[in-house]
C-alpha atoms as a PDB file:
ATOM      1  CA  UNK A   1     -52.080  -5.909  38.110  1.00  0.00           C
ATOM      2  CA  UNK A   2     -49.853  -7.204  35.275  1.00  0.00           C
ATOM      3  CA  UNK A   3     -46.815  -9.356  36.078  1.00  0.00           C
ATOM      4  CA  UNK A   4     -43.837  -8.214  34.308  1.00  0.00           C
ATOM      5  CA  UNK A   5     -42.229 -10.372  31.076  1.00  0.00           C
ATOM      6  CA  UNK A   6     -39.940 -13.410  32.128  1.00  0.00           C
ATOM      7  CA  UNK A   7     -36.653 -12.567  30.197  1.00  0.00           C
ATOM      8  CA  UNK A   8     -36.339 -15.915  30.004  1.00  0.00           C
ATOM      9  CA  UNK A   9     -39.299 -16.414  27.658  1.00  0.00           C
ATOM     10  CA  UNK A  10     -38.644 -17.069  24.571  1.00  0.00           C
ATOM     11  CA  UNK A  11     -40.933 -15.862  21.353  1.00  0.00           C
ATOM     12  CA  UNK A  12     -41.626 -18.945  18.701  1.00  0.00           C
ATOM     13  CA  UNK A  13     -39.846 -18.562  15.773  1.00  0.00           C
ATOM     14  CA  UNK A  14     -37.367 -16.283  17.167  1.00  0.00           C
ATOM     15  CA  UNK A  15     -33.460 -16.111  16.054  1.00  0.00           C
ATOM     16  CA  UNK A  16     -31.395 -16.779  18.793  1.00  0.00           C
ATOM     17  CA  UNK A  17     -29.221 -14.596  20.029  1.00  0.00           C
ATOM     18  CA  UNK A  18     -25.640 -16.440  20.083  1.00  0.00           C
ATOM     19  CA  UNK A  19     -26.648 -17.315  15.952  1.00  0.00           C
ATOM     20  CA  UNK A  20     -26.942 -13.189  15.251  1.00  0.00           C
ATOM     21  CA  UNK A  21     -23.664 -12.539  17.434  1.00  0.00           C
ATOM     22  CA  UNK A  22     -21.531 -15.452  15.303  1.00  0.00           C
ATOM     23  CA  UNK A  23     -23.721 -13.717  12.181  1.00  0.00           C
ATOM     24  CA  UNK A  24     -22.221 -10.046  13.049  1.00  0.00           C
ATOM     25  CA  UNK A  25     -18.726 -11.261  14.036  1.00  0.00           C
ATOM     26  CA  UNK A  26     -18.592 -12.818  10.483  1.00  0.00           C
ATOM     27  CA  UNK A  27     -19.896  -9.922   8.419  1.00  0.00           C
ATOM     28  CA  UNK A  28     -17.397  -7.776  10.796  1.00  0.00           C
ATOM     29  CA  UNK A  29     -14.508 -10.244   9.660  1.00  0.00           C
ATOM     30  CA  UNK A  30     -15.867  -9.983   5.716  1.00  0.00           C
ATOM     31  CA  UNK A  31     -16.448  -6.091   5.815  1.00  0.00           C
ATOM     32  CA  UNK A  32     -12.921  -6.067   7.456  1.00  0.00           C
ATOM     33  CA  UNK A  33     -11.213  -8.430   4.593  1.00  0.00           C
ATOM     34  CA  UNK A  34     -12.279  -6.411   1.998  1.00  0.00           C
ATOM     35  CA  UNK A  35     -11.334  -2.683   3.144  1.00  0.00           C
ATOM     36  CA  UNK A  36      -8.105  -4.713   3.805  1.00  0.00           C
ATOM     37  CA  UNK A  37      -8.298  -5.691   0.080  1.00  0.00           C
ATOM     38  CA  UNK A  38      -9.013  -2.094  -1.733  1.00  0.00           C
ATOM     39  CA  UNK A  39      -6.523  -0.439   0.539  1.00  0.00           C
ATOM     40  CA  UNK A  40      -3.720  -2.742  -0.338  1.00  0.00           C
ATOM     41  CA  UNK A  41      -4.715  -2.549  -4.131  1.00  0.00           C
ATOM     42  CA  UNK A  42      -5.474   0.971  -3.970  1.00  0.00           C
ATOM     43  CA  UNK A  43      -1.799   1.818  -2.694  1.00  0.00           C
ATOM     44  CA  UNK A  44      -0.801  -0.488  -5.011  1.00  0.00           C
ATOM     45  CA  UNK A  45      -1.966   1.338  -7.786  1.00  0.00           C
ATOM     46  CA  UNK A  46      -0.875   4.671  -5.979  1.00  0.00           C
ATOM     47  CA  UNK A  47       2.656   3.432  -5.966  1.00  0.00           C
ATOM     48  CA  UNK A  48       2.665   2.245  -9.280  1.00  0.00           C
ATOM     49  CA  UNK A  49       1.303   5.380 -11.245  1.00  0.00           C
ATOM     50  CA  UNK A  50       3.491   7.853  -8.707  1.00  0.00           C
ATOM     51  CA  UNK A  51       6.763   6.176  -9.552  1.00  0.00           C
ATOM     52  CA  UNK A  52       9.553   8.077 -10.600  1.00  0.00           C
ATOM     53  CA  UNK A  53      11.380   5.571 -12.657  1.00  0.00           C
ATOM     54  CA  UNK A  54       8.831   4.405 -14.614  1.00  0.00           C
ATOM     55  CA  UNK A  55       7.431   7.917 -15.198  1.00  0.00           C
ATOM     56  CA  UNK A  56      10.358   9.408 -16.320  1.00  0.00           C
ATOM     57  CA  UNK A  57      11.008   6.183 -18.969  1.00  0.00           C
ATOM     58  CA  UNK A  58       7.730   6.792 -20.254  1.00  0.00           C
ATOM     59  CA  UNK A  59       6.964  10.318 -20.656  1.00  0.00           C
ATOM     60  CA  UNK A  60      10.750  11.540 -21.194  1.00  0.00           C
ATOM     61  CA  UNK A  61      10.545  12.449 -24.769  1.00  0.00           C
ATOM     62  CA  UNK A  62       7.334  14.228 -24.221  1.00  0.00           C
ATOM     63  CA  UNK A  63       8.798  16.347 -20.875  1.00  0.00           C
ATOM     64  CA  UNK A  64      12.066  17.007 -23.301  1.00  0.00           C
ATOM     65  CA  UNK A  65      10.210  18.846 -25.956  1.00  0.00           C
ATOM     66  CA  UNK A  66       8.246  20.875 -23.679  1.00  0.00           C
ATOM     67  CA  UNK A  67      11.096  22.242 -21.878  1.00  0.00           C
ATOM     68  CA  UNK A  68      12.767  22.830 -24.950  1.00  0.00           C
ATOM     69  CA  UNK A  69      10.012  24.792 -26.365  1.00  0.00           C
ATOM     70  CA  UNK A  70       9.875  26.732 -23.036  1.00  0.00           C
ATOM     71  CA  UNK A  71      13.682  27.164 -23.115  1.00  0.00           C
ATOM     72  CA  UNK A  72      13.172  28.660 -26.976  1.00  0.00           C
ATOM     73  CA  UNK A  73      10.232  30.593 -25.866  1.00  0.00           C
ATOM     74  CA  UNK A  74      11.885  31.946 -22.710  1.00  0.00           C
ATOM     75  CA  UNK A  75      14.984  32.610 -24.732  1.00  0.00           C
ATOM     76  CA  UNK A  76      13.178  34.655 -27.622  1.00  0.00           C
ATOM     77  CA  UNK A  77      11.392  36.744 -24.970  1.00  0.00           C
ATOM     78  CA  UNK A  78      14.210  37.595 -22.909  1.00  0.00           C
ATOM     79  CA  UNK A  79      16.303  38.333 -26.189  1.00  0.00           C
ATOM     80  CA  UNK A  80      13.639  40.598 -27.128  1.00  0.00           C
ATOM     81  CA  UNK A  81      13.631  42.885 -23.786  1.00  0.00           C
ATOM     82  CA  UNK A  82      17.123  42.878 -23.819  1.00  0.00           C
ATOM     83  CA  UNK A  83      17.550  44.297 -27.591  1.00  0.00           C
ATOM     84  CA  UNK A  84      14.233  46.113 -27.367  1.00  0.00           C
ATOM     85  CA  UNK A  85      12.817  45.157 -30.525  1.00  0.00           C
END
């Protein structure tokens, strides 16, 4: 009969154990860092495009003369059904 494996044995050339723990604890800690990273610049750049403020500075000419055209073409239609011409 066969005697079963010492777990104590240890295979030449082997990693140990404790080094692939500290190994996965510090990838952990990096993969962690850097989701912490793109979140904070992602909502960043969320914030920063979505602002009101700044949105309404930039594109307020622009937003002006399209509700003015839909304001003249709104006007000219409802004008029309009204006189029925």
């Amino acid at each position: 009969m066969s005697t079963p494996a010492n777990p104590t044995t240890t295979v030449p050339g082997a990693v140990p154990i404790e080094y692939l723990e500290e190994l996965a604890a510090d990838q952990r800690r990096t993969i962690h860092n850097t989701v912490s990273r793109v979140r904070y610049a992602a909502k960043e750049n969320i914030r920063e495009r979505l602002d009101l403020n700044t949105n309404l500075r930039r594109y307020f000419w622009p937003a002006a003369g399209v509700a003015a055209l839909v304001g003249l073409i709104t006007g000219y239609s409802l004008t029309g059904i009204v006189t029925d011409r």
